[in-house]
PDB file of N, CA and C in Angstrom:
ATOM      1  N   UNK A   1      -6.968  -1.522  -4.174  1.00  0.00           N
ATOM      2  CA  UNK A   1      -5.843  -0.709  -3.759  1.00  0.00           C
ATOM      3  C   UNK A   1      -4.684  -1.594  -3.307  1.00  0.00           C
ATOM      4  N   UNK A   2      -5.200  -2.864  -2.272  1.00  0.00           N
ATOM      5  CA  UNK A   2      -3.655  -3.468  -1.825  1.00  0.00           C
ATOM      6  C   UNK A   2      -3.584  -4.074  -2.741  1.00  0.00           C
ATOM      7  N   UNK A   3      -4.038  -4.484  -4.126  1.00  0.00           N
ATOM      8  CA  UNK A   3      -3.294  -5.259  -5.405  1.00  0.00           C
ATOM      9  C   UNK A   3      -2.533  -4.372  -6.018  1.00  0.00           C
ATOM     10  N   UNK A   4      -2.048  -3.005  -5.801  1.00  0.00           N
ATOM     11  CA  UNK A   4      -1.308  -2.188  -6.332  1.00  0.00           C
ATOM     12  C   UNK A   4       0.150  -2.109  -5.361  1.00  0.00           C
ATOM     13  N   UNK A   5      -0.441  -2.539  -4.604  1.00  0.00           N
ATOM     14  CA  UNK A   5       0.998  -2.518  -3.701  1.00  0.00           C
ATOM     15  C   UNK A   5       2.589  -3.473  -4.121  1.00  0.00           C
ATOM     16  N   UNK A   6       3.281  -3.132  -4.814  1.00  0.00           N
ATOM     17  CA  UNK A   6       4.405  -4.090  -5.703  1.00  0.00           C
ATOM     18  C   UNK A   6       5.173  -4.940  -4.155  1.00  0.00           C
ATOM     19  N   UNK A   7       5.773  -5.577  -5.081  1.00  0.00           N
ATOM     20  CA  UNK A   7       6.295  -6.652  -3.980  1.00  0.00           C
ATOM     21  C   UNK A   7       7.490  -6.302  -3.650  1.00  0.00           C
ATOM     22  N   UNK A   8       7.253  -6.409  -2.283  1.00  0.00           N
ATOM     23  CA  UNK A   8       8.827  -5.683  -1.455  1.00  0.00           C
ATOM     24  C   UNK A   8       8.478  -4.560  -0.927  1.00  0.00           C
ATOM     25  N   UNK A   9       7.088  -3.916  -1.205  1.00  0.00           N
ATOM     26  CA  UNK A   9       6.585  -2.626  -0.143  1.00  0.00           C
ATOM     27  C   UNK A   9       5.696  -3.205   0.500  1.00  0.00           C
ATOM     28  N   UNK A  10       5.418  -2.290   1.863  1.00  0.00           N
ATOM     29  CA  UNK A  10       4.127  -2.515   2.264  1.00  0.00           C
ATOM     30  C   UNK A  10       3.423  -1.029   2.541  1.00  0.00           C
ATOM     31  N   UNK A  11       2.182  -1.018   2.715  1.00  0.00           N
ATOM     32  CA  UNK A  11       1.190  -0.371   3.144  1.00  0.00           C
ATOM     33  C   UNK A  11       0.826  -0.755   4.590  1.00  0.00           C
ATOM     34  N   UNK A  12       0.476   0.621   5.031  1.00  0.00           N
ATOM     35  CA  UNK A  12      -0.262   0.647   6.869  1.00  0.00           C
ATOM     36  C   UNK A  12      -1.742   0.426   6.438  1.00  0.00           C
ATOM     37  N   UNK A  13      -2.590  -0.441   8.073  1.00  0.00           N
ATOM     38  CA  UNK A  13      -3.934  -0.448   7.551  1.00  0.00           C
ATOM     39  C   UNK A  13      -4.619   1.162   7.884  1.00  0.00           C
ATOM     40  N   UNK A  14      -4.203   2.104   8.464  1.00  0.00           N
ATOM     41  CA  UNK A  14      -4.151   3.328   8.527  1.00  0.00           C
ATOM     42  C   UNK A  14      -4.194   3.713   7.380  1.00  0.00           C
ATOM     43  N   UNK A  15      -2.903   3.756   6.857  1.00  0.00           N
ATOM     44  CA  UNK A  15      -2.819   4.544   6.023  1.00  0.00           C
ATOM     45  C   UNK A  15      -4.207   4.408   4.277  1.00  0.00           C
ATOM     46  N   UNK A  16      -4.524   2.844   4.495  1.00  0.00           N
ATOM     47  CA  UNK A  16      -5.158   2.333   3.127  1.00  0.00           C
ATOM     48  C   UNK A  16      -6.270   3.373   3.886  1.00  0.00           C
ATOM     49  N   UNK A  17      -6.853   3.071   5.471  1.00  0.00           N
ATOM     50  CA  UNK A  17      -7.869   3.546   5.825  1.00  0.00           C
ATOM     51  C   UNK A  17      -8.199   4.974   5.425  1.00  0.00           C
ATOM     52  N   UNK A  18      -7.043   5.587   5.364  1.00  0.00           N
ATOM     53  CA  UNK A  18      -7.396   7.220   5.516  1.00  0.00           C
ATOM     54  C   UNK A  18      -7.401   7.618   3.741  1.00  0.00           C
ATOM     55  N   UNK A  19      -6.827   6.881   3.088  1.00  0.00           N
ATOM     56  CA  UNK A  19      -6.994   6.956   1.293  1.00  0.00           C
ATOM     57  C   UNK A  19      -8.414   6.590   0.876  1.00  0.00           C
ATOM     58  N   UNK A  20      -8.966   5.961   1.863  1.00  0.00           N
ATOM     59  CA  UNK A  20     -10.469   4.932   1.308  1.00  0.00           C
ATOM     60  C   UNK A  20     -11.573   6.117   1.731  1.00  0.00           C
ATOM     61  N   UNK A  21     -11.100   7.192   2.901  1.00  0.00           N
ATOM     62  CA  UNK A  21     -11.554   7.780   3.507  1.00  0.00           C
ATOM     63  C   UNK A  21     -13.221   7.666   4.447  1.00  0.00           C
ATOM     64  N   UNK A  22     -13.767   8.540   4.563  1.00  0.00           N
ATOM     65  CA  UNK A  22     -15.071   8.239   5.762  1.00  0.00           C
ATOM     66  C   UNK A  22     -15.170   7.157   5.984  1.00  0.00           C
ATOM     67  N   UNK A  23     -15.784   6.497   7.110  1.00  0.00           N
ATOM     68  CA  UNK A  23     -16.369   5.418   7.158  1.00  0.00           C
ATOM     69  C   UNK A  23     -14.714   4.057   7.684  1.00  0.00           C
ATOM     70  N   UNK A  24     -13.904   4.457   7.164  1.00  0.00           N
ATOM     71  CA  UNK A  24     -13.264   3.410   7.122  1.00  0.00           C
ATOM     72  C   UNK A  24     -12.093   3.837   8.028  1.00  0.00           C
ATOM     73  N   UNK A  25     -11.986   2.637   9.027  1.00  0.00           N
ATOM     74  CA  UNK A  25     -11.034   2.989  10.142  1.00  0.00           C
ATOM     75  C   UNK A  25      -9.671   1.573   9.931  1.00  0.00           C
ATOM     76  N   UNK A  26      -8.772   1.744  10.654  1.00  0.00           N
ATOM     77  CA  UNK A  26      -7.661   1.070  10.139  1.00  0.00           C
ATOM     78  C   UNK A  26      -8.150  -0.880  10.853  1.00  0.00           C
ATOM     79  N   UNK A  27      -8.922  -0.379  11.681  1.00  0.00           N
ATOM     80  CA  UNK A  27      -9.346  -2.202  12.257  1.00  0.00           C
ATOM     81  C   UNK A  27     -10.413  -2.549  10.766  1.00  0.00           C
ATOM     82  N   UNK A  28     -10.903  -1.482  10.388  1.00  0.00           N
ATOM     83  CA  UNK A  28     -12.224  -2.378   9.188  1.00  0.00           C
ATOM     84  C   UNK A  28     -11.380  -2.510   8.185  1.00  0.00           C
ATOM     85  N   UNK A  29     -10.189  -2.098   8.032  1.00  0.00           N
ATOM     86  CA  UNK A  29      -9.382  -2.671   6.957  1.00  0.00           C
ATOM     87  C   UNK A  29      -8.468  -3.578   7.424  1.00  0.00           C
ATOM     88  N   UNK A  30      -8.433  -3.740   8.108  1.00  0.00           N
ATOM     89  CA  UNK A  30      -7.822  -5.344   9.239  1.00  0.00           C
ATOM     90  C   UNK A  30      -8.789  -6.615   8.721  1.00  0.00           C
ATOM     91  N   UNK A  31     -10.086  -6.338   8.785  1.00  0.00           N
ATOM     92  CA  UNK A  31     -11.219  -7.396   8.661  1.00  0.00           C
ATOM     93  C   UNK A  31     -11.439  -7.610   7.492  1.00  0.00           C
ATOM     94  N   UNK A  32     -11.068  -6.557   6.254  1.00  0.00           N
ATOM     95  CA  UNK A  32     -11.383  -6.773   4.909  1.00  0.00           C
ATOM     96  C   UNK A  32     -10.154  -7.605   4.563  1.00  0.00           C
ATOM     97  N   UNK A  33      -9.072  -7.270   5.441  1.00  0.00           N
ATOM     98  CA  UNK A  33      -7.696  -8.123   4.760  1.00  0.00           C
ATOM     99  C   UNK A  33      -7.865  -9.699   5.133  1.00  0.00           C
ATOM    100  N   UNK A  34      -8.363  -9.854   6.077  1.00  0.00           N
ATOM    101  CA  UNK A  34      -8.610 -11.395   6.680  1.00  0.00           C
ATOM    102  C   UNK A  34      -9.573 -12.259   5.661  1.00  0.00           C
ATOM    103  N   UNK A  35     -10.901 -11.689   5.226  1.00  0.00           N
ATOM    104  CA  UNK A  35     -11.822 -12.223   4.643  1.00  0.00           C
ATOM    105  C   UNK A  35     -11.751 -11.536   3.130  1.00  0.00           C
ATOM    106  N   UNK A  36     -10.426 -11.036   2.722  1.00  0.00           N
ATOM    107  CA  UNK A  36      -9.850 -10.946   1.184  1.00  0.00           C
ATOM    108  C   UNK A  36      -9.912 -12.090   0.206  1.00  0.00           C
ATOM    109  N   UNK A  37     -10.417 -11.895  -0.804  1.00  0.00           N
ATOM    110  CA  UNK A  37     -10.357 -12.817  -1.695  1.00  0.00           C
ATOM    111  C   UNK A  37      -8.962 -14.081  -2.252  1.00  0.00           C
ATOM    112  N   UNK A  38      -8.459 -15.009  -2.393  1.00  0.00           N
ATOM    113  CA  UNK A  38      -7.257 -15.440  -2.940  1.00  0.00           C
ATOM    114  C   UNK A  38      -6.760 -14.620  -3.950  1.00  0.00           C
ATOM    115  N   UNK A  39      -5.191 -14.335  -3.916  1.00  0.00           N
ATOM    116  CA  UNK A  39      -4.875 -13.563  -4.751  1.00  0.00           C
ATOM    117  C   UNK A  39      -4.464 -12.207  -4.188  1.00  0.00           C
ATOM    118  N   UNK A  40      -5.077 -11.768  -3.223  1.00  0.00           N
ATOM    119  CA  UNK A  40      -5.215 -10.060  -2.836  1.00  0.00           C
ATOM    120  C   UNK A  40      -3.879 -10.383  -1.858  1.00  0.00           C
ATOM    121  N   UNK A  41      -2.585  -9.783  -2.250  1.00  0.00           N
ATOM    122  CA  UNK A  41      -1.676  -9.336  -1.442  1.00  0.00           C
ATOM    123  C   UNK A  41      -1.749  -9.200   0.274  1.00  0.00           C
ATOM    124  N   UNK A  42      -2.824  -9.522   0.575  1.00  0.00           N
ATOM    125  CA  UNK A  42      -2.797  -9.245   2.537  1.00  0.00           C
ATOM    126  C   UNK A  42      -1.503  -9.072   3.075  1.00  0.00           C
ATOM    127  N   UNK A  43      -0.795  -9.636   2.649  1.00  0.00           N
ATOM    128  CA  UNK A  43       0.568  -9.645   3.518  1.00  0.00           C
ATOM    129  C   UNK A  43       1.208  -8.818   3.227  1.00  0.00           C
ATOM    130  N   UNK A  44       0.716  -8.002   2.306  1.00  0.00           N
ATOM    131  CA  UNK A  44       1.720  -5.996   2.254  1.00  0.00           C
ATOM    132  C   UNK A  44       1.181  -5.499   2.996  1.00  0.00           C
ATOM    133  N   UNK A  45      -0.110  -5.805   4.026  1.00  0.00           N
ATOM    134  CA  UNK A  45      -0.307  -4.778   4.713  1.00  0.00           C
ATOM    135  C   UNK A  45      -0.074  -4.645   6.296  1.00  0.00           C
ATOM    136  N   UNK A  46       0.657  -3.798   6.600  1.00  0.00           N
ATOM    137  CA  UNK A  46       1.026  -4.025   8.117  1.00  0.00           C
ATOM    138  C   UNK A  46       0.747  -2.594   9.078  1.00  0.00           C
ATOM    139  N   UNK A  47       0.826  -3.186  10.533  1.00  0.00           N
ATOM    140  CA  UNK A  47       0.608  -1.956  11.557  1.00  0.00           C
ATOM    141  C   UNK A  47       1.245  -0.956  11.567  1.00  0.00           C
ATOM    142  N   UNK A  48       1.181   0.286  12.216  1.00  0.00           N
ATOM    143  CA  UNK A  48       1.606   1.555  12.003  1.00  0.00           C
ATOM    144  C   UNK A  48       3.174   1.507  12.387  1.00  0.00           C
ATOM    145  N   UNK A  49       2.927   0.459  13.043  1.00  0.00           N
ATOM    146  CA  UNK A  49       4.777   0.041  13.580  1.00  0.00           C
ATOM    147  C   UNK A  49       5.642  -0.458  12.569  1.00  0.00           C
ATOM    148  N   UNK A  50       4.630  -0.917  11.836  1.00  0.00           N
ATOM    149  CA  UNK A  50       5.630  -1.980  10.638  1.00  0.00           C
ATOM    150  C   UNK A  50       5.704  -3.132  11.145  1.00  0.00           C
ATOM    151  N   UNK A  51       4.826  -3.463  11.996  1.00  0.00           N
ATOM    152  CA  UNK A  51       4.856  -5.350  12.517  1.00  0.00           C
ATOM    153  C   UNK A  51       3.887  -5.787  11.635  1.00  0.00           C
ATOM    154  N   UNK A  52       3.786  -6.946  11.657  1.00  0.00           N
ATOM    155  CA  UNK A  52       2.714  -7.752  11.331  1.00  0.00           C
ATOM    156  C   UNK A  52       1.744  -8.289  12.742  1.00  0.00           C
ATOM    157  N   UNK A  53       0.596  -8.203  12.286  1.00  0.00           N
ATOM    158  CA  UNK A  53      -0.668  -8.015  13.284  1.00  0.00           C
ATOM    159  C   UNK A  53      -1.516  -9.037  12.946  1.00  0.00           C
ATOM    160  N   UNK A  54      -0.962 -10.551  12.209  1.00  0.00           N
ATOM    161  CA  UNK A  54      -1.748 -11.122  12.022  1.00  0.00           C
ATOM    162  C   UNK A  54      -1.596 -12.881  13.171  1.00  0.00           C
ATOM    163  N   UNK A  55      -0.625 -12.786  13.916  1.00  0.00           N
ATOM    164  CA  UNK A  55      -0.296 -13.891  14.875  1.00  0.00           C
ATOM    165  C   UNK A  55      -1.318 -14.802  15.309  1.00  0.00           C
ATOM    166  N   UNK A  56      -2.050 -13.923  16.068  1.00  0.00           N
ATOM    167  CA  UNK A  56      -3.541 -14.706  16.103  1.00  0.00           C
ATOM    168  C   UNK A  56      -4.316 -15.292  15.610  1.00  0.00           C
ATOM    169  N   UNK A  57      -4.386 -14.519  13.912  1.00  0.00           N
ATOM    170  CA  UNK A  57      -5.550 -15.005  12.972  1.00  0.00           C
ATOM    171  C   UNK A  57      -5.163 -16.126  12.211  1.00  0.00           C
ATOM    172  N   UNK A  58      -3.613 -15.627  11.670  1.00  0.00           N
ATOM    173  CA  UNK A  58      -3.017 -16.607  10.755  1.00  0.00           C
ATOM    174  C   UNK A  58      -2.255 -17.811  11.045  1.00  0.00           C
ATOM    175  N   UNK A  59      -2.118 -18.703  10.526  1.00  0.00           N
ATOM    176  CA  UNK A  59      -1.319 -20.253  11.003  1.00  0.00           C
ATOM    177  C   UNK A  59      -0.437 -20.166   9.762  1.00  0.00           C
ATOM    178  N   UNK A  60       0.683 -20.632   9.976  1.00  0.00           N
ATOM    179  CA  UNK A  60       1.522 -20.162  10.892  1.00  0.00           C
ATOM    180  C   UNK A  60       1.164 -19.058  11.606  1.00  0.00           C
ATOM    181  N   UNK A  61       1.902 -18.592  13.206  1.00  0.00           N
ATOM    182  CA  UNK A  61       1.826 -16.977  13.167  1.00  0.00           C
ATOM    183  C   UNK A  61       2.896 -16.559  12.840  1.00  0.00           C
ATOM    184  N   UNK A  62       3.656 -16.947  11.849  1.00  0.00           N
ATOM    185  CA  UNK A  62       4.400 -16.131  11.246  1.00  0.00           C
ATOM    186  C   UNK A  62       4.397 -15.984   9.705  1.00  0.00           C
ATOM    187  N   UNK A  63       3.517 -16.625   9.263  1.00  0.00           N
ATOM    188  CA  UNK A  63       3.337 -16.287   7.711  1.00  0.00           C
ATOM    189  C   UNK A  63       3.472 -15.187   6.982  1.00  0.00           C
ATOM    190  N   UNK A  64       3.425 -14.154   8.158  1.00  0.00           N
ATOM    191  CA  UNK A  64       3.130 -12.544   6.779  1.00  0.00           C
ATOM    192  C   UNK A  64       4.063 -12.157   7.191  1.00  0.00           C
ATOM    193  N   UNK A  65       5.181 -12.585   8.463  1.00  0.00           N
ATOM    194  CA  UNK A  65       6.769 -11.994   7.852  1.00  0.00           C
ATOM    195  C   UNK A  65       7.599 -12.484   6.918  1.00  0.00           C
ATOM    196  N   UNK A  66       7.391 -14.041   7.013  1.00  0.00           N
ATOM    197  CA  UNK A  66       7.836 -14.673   5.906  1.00  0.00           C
ATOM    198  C   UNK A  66       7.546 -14.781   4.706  1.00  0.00           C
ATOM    199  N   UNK A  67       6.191 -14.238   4.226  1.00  0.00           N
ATOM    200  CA  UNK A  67       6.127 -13.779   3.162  1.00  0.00           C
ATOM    201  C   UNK A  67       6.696 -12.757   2.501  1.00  0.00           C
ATOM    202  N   UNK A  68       6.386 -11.919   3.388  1.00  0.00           N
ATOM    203  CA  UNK A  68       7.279 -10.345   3.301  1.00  0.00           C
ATOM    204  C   UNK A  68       8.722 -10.290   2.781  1.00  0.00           C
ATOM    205  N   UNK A  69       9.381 -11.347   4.097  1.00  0.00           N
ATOM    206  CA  UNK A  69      11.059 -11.557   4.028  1.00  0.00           C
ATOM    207  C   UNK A  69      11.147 -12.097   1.990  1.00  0.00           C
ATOM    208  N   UNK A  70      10.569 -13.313   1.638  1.00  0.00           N
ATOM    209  CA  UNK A  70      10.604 -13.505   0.542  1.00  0.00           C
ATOM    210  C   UNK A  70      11.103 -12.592  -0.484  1.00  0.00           C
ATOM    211  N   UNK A  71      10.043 -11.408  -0.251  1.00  0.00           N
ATOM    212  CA  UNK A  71       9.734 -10.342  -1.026  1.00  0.00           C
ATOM    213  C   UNK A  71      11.380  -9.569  -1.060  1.00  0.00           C
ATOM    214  N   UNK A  72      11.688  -9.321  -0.008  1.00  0.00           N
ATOM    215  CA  UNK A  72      13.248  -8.637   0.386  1.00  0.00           C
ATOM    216  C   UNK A  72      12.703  -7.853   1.352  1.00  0.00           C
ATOM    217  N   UNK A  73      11.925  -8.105   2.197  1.00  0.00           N
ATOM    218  CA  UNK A  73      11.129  -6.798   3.418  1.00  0.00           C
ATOM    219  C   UNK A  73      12.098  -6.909   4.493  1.00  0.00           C
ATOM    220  N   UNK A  74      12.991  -5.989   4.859  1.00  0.00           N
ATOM    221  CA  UNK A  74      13.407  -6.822   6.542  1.00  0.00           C
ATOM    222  C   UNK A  74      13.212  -6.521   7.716  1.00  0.00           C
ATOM    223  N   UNK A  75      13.252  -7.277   8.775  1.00  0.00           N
ATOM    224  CA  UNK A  75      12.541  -6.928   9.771  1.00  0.00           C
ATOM    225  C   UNK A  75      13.646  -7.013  10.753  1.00  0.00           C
ATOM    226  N   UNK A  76      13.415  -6.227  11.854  1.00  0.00           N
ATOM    227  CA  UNK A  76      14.485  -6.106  12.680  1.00  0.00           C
ATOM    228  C   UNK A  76      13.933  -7.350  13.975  1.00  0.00           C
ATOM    229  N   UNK A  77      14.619  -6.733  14.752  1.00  0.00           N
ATOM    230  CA  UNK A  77      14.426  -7.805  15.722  1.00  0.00           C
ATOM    231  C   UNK A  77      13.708  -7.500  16.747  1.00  0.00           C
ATOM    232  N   UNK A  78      12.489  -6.834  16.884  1.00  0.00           N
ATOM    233  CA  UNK A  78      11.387  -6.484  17.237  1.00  0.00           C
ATOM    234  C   UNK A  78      10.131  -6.976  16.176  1.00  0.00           C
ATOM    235  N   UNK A  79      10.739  -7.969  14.855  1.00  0.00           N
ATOM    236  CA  UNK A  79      10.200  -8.104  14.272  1.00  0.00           C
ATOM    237  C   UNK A  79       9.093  -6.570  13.583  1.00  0.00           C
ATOM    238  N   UNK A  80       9.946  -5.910  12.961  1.00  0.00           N
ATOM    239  CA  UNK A  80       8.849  -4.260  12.636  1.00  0.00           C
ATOM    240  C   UNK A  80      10.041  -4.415  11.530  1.00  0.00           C
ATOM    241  N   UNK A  81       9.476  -3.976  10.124  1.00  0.00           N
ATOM    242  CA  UNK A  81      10.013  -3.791   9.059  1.00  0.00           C
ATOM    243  C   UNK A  81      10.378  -1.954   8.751  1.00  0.00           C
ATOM    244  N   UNK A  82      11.347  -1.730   8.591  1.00  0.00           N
ATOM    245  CA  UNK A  82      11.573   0.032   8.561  1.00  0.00           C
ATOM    246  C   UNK A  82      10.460   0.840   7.354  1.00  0.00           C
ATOM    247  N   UNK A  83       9.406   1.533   7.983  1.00  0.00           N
ATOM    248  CA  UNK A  83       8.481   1.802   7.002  1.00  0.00           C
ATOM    249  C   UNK A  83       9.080   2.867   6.304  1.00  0.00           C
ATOM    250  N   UNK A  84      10.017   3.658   6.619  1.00  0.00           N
ATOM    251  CA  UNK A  84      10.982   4.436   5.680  1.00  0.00           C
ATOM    252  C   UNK A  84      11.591   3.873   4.360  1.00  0.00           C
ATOM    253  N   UNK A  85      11.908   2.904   4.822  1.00  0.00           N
ATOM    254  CA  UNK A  85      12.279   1.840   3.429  1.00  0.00           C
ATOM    255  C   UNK A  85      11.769   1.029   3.065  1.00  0.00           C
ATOM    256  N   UNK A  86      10.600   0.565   3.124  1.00  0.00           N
ATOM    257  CA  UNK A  86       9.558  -0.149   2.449  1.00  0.00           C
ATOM    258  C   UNK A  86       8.046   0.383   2.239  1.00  0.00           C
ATOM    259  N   UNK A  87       7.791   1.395   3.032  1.00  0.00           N
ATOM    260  CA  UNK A  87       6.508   2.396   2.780  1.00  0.00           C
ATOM    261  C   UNK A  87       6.499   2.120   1.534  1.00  0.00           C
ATOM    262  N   UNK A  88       5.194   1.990   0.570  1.00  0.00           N
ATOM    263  CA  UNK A  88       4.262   2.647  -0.264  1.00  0.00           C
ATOM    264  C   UNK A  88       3.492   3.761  -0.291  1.00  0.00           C
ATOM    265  N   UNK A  89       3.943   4.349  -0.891  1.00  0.00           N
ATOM    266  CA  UNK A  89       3.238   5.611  -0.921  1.00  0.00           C
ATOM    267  C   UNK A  89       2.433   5.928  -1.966  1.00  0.00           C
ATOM    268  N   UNK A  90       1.044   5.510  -2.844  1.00  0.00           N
ATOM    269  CA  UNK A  90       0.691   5.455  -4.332  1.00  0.00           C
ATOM    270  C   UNK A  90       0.670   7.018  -4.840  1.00  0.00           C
ATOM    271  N   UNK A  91       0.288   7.055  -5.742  1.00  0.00           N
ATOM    272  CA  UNK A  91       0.216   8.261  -6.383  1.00  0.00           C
ATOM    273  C   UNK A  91      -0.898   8.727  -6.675  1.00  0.00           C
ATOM    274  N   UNK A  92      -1.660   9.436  -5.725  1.00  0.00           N
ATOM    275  CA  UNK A  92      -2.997   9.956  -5.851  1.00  0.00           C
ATOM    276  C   UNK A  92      -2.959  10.911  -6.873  1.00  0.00           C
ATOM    277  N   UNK A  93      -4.010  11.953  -7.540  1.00  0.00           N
ATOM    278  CA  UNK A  93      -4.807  13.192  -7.921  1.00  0.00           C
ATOM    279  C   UNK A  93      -3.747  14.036  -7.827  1.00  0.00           C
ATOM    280  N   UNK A  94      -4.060  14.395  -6.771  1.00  0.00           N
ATOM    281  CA  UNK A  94      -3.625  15.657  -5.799  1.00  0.00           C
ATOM    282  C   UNK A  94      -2.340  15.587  -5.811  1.00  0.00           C
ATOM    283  N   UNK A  95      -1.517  14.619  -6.390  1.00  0.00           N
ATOM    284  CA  UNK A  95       0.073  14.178  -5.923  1.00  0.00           C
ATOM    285  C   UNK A  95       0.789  14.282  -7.220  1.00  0.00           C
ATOM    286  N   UNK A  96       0.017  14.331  -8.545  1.00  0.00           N
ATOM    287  CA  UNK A  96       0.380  14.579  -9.580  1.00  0.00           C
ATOM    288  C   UNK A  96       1.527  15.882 -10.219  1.00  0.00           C
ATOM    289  N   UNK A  97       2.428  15.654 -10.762  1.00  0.00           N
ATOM    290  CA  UNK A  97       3.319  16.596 -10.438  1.00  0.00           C
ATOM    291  C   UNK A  97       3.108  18.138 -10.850  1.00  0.00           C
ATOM    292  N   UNK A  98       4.022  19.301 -10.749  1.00  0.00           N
ATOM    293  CA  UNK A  98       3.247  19.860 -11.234  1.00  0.00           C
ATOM    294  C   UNK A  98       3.478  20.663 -12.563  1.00  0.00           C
ATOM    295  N   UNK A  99       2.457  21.140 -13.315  1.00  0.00           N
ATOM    296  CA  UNK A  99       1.999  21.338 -15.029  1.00  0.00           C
ATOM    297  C   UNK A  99       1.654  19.720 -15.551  1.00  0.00           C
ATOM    298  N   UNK A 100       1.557  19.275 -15.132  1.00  0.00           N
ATOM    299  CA  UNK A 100       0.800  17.645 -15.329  1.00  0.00           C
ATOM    300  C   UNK A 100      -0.764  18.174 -15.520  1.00  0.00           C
ATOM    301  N   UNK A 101      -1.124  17.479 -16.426  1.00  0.00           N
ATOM    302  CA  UNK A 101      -2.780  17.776 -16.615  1.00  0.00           C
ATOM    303  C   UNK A 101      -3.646  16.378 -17.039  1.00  0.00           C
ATOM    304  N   UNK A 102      -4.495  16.226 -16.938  1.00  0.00           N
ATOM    305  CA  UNK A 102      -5.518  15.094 -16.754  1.00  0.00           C
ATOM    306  C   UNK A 102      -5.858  14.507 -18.213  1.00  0.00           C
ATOM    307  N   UNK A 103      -5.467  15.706 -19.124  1.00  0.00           N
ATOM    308  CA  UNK A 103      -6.077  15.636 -20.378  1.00  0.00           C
ATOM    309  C   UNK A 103      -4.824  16.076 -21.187  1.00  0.00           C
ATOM    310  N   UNK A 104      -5.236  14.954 -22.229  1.00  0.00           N
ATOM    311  CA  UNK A 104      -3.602  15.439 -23.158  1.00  0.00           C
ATOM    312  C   UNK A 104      -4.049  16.846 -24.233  1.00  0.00           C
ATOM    313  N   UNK A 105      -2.470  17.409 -24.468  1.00  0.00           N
ATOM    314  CA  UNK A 105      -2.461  18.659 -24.875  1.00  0.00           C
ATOM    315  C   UNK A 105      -3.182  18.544 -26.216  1.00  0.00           C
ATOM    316  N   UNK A 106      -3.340  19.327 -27.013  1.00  0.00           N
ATOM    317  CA  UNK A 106      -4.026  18.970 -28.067  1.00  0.00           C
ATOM    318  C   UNK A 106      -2.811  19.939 -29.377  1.00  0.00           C
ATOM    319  N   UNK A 107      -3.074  18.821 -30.332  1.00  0.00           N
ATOM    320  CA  UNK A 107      -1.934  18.924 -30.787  1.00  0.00           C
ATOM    321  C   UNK A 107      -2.345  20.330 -32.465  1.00  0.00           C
ATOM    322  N   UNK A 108      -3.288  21.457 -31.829  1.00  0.00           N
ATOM    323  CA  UNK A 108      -3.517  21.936 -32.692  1.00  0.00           C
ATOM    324  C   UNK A 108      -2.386  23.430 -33.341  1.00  0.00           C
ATOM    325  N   UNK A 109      -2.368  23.316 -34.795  1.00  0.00           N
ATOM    326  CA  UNK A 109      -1.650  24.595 -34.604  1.00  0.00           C
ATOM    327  C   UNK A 109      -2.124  26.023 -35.613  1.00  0.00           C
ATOM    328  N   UNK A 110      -3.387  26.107 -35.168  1.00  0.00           N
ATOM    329  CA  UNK A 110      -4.529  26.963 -35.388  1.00  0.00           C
ATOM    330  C   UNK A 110      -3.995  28.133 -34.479  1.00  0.00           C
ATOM    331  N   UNK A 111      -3.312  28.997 -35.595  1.00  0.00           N
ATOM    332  CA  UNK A 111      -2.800  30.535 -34.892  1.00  0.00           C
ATOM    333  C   UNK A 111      -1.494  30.960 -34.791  1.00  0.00           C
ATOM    334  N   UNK A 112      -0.837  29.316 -34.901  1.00  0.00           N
ATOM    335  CA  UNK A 112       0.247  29.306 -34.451  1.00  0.00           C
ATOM    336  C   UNK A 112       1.931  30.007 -35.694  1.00  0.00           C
ATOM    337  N   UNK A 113       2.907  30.321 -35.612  1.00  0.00           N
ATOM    338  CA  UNK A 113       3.612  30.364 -36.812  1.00  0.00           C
ATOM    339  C   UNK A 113       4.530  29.455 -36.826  1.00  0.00           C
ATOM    340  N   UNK A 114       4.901  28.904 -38.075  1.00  0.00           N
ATOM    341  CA  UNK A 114       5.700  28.016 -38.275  1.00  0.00           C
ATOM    342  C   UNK A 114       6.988  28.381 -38.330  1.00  0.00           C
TER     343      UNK A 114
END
């Protein structure tokens, strides 16, 4: 899921939490982002504030704003990036627009008049 996140958004660990659903709370997706494979975006994902929550873990402690900033993320001076304008929001199921269908139409014209 956070390899879908494009560069220049971010995702809450909330929010991945509540898409992943049961079981998964926004700190166990804190711990999956730390011990993430190379490669996996970690640094799109930030606190419900829009800070980065990684000071402690990461060296620099500022690496995942400056990664971010790279990206074009900006952060104010509370260091919190405006999640209004950088939120990700993916496109679930349920979010599909609507007369959208899962299955393409079928292109028969059995009945039909020409």
């Amino acid at each position: 899921m956070v390899r879908h996140i494009p560069s220049g958004r971010v995702m809450t660990y909330g929010q991945i939490a509540e898409l992943l659903g049961d079981g998964y709370t926004p700190r166990t997706v804190g711990f999956c982002m730390h011990s993430s494979p190379d490669g996996t975006p970690w640094h799109r994902v930030v606190n419900a504030q829009g800070g980065c929550s990684t000071g402690n873990i990461v060296l620099p402690h500022d690496k995942q704003q400056r990664l971010l900033e790279l990206e074009g993320v900006i952060f104010d001076k509370n260091a919190r990036c405006d999640l209004q304008q950088f939120l990700f929001i993916p496109k679930t199921r349920s979010q599909k627009p609507r007369g959208a269908s899962l299955y393409k139409p079928k292109n028969s014209t059995r009945g039909e008049k020409r």
